[in-house]
N, C-alpha and C. Protein backbone atom coordinates (compact mmCIF):
# COMPACT_ATOMS: atom_id res chain seq x y z
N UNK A 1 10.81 37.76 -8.90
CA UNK A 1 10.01 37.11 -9.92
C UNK A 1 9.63 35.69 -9.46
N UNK A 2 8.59 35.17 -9.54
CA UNK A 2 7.74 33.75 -9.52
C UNK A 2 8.80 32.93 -10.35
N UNK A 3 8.71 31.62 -10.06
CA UNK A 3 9.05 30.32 -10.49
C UNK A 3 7.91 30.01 -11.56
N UNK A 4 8.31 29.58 -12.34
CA UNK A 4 6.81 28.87 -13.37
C UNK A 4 7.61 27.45 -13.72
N UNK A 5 7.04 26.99 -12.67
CA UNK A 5 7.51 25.37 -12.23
C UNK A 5 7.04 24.54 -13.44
N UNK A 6 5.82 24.91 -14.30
CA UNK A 6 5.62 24.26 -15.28
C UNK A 6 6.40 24.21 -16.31
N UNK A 7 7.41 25.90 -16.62
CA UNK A 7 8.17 25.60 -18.15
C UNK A 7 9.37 25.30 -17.39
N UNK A 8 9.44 25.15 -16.03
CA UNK A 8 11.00 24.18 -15.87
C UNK A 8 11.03 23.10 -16.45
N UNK A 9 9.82 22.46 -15.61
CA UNK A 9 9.50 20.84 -15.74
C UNK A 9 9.52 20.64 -17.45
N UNK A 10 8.89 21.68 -18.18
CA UNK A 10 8.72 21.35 -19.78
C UNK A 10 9.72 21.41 -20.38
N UNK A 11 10.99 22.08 -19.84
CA UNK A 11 12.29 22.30 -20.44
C UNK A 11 12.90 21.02 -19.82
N UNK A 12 12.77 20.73 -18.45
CA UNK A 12 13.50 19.30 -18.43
C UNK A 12 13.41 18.52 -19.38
N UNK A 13 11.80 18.23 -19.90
CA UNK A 13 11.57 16.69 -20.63
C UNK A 13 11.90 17.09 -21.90
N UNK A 14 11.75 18.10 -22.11
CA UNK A 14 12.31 18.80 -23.73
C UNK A 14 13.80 18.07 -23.43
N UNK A 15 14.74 18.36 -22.95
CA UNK A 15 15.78 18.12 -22.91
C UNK A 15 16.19 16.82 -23.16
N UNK A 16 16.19 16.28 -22.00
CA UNK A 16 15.94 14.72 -21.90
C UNK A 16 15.88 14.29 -23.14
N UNK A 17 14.27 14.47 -23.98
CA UNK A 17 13.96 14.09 -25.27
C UNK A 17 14.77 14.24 -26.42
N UNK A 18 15.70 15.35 -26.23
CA UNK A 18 16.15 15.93 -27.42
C UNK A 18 17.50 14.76 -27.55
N UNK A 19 17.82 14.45 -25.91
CA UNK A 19 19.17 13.77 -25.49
C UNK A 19 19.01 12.23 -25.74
N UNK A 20 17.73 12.39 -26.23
CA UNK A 20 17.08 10.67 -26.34
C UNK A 20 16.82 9.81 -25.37
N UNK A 21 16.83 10.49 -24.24
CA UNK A 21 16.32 9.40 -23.09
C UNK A 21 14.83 9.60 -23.16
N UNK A 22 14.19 8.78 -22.53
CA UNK A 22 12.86 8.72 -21.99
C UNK A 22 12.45 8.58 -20.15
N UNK A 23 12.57 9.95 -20.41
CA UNK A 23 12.63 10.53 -18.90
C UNK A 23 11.29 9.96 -17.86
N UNK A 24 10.39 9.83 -18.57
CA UNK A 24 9.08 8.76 -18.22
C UNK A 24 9.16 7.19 -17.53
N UNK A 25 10.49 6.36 -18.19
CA UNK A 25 11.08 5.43 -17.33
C UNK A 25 11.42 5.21 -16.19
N UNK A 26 10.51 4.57 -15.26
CA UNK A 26 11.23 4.71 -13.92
C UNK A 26 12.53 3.51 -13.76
N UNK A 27 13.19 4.14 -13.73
CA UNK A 27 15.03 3.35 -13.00
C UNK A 27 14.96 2.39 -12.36
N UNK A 28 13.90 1.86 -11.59
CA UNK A 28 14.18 0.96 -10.00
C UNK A 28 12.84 0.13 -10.86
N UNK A 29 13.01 -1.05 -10.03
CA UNK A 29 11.66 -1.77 -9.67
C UNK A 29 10.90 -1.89 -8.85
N UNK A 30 9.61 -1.83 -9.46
CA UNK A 30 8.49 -1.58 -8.16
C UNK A 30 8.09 -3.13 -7.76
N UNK A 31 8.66 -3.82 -7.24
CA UNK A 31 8.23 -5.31 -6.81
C UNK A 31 7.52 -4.89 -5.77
N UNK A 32 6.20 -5.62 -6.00
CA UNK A 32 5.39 -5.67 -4.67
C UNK A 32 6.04 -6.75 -3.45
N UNK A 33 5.65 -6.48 -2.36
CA UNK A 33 6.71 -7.32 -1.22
C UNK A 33 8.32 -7.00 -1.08
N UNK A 34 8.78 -6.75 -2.26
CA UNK A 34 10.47 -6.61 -2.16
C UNK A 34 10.96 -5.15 -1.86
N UNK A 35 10.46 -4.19 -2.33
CA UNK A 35 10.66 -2.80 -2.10
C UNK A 35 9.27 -1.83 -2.54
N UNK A 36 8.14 -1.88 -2.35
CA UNK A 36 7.13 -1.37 -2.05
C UNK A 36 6.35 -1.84 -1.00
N UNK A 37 5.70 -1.01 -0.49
CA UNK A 37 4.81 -2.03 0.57
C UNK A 37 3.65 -2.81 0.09
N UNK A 38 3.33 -3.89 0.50
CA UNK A 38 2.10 -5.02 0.51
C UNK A 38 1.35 -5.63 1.53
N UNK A 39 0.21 -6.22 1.12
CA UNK A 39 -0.57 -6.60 2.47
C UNK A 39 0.34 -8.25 2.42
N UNK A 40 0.54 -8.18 3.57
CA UNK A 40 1.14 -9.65 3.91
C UNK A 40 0.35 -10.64 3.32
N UNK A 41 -1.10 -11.26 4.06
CA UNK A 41 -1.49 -11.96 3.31
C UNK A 41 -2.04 -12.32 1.93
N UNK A 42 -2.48 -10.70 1.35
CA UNK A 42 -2.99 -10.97 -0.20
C UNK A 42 -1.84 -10.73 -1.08
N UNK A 43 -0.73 -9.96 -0.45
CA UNK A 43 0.34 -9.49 -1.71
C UNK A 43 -0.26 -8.41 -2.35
N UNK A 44 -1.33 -7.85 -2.19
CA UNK A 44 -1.51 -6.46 -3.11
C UNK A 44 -0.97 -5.58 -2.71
N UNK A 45 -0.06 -4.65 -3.66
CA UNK A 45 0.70 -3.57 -3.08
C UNK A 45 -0.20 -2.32 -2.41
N UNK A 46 -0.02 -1.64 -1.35
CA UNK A 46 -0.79 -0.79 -0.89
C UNK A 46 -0.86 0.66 -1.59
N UNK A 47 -1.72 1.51 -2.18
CA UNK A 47 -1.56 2.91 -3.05
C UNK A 47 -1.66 3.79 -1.91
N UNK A 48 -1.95 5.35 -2.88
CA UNK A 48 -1.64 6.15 -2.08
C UNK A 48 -1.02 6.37 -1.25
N UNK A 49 -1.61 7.62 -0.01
CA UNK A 49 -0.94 7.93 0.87
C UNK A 49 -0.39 6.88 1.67
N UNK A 50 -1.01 5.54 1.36
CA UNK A 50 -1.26 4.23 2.38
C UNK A 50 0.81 4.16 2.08
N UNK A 51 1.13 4.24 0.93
CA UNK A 51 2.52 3.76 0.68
C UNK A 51 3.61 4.87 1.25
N UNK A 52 3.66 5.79 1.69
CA UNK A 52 4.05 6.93 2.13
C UNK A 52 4.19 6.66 3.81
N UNK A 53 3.07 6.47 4.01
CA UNK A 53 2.94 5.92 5.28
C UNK A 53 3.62 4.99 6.29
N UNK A 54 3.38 3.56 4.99
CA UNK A 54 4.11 2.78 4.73
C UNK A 54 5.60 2.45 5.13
N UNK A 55 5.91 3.64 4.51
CA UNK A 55 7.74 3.80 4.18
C UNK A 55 8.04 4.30 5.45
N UNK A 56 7.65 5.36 5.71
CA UNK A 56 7.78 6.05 7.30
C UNK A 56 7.97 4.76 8.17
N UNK A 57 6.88 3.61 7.86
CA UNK A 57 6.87 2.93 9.27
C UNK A 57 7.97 2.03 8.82
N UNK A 58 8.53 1.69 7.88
CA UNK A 58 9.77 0.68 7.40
C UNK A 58 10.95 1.66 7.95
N UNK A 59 11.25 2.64 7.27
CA UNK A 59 12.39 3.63 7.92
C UNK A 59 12.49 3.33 9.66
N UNK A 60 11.50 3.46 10.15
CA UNK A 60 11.24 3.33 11.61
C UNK A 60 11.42 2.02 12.24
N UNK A 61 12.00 0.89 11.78
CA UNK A 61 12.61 -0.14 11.87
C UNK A 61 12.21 -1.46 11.88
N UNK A 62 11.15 -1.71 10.65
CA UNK A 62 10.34 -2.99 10.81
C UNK A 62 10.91 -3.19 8.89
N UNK A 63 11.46 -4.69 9.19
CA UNK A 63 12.79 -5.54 8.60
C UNK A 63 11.95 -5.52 6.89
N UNK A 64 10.93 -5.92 6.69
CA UNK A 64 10.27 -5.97 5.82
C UNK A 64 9.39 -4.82 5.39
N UNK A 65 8.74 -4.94 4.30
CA UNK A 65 7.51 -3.74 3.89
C UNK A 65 6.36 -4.89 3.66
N UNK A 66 6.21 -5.88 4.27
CA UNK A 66 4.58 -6.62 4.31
C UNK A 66 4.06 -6.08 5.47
N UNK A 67 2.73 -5.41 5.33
CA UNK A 67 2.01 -5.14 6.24
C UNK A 67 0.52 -5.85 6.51
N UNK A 68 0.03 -5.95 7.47
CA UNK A 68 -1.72 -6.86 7.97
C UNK A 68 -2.34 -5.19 8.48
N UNK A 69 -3.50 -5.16 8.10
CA UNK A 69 -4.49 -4.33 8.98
C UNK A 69 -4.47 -5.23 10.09
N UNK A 70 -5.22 -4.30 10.99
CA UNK A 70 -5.44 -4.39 12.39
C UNK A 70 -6.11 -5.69 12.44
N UNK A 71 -7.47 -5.89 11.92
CA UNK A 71 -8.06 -7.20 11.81
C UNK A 71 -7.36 -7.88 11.49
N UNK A 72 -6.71 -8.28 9.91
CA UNK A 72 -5.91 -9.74 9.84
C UNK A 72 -5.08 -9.94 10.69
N UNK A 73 -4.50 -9.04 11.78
CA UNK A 73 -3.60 -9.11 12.88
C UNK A 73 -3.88 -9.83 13.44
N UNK A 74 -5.02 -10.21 14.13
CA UNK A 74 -5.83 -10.78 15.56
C UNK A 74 -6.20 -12.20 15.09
N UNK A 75 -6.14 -12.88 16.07
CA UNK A 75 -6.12 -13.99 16.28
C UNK A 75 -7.70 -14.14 15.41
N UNK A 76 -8.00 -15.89 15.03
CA UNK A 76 -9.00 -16.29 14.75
C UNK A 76 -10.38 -16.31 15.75
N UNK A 77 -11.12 -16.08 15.70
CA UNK A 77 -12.35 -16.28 16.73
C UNK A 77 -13.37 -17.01 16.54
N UNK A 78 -13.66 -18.31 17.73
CA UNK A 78 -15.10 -19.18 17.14
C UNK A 78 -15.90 -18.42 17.33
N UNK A 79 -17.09 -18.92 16.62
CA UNK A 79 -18.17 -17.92 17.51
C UNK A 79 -18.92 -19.15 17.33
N UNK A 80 -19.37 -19.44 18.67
CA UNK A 80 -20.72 -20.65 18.90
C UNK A 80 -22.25 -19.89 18.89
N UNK A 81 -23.38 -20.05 18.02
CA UNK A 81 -24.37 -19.47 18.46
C UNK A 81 -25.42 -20.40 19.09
N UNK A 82 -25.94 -20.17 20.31
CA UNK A 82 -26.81 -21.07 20.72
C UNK A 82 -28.06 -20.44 20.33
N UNK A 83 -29.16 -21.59 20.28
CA UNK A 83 -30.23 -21.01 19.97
C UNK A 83 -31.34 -22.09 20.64
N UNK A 84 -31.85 -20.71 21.25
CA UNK A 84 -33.21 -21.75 22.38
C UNK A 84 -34.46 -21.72 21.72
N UNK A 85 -34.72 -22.82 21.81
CA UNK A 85 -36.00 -23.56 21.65
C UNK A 85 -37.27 -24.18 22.73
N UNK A 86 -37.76 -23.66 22.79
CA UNK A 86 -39.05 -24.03 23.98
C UNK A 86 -40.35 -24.68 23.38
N UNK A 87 -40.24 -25.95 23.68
CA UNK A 87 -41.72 -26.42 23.18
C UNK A 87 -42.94 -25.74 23.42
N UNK A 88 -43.97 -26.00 22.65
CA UNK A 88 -45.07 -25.20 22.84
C UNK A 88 -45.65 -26.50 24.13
N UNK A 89 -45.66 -27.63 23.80
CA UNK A 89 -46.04 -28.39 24.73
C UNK A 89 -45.43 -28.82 25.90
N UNK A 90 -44.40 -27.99 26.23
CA UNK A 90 -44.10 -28.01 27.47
C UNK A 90 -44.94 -26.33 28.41
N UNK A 91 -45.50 -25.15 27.57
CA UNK A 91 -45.76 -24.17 28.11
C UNK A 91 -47.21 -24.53 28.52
């Protein structure tokens, strides 16, 4: 016989409810920077798959969960533009 993963899940929260918890509460805190991942310099926590990802690369041994894209990585760059000018009265 099939699983009907839906009236498990509906009998869990039935339960729960009946027991008076509010199974909807998440337990932990989601601090951005402290235990979710974030962009280093803006502090916005990263969604999706991006946080999954994330975690993989923290498990994998980098001390913090602030992360930079590739660009904010790299150094600053001048950029000088020159721009030529030729008199008409010199042609």
């Amino acid at each position: 016989m099939k699983r009907d993963l839906y009236a498990e899940v509906s009998k869990r929260i039935v339960a729960e409810l009946e027991r008076g918890a509010a199974p909807w509460i998440k337990p932990w805190s989601a601090t951005a920077g402290m235990n979710t991942p974030c962009n280093a310099l803006t502090n916005r926590p990263y969604s999706g798959s991006n946080v999954v990802l994330l975690w993989m690369a923290h498990t994998a041994g980098y001390r913090t969960p602030r992360f930079l894209t590739f660009k904010q990585g790299l150094p600053p760059v001048r950029a000088a533009f020159l721009n030529r000018f030729i008199s008409p009265s010199l042609l």
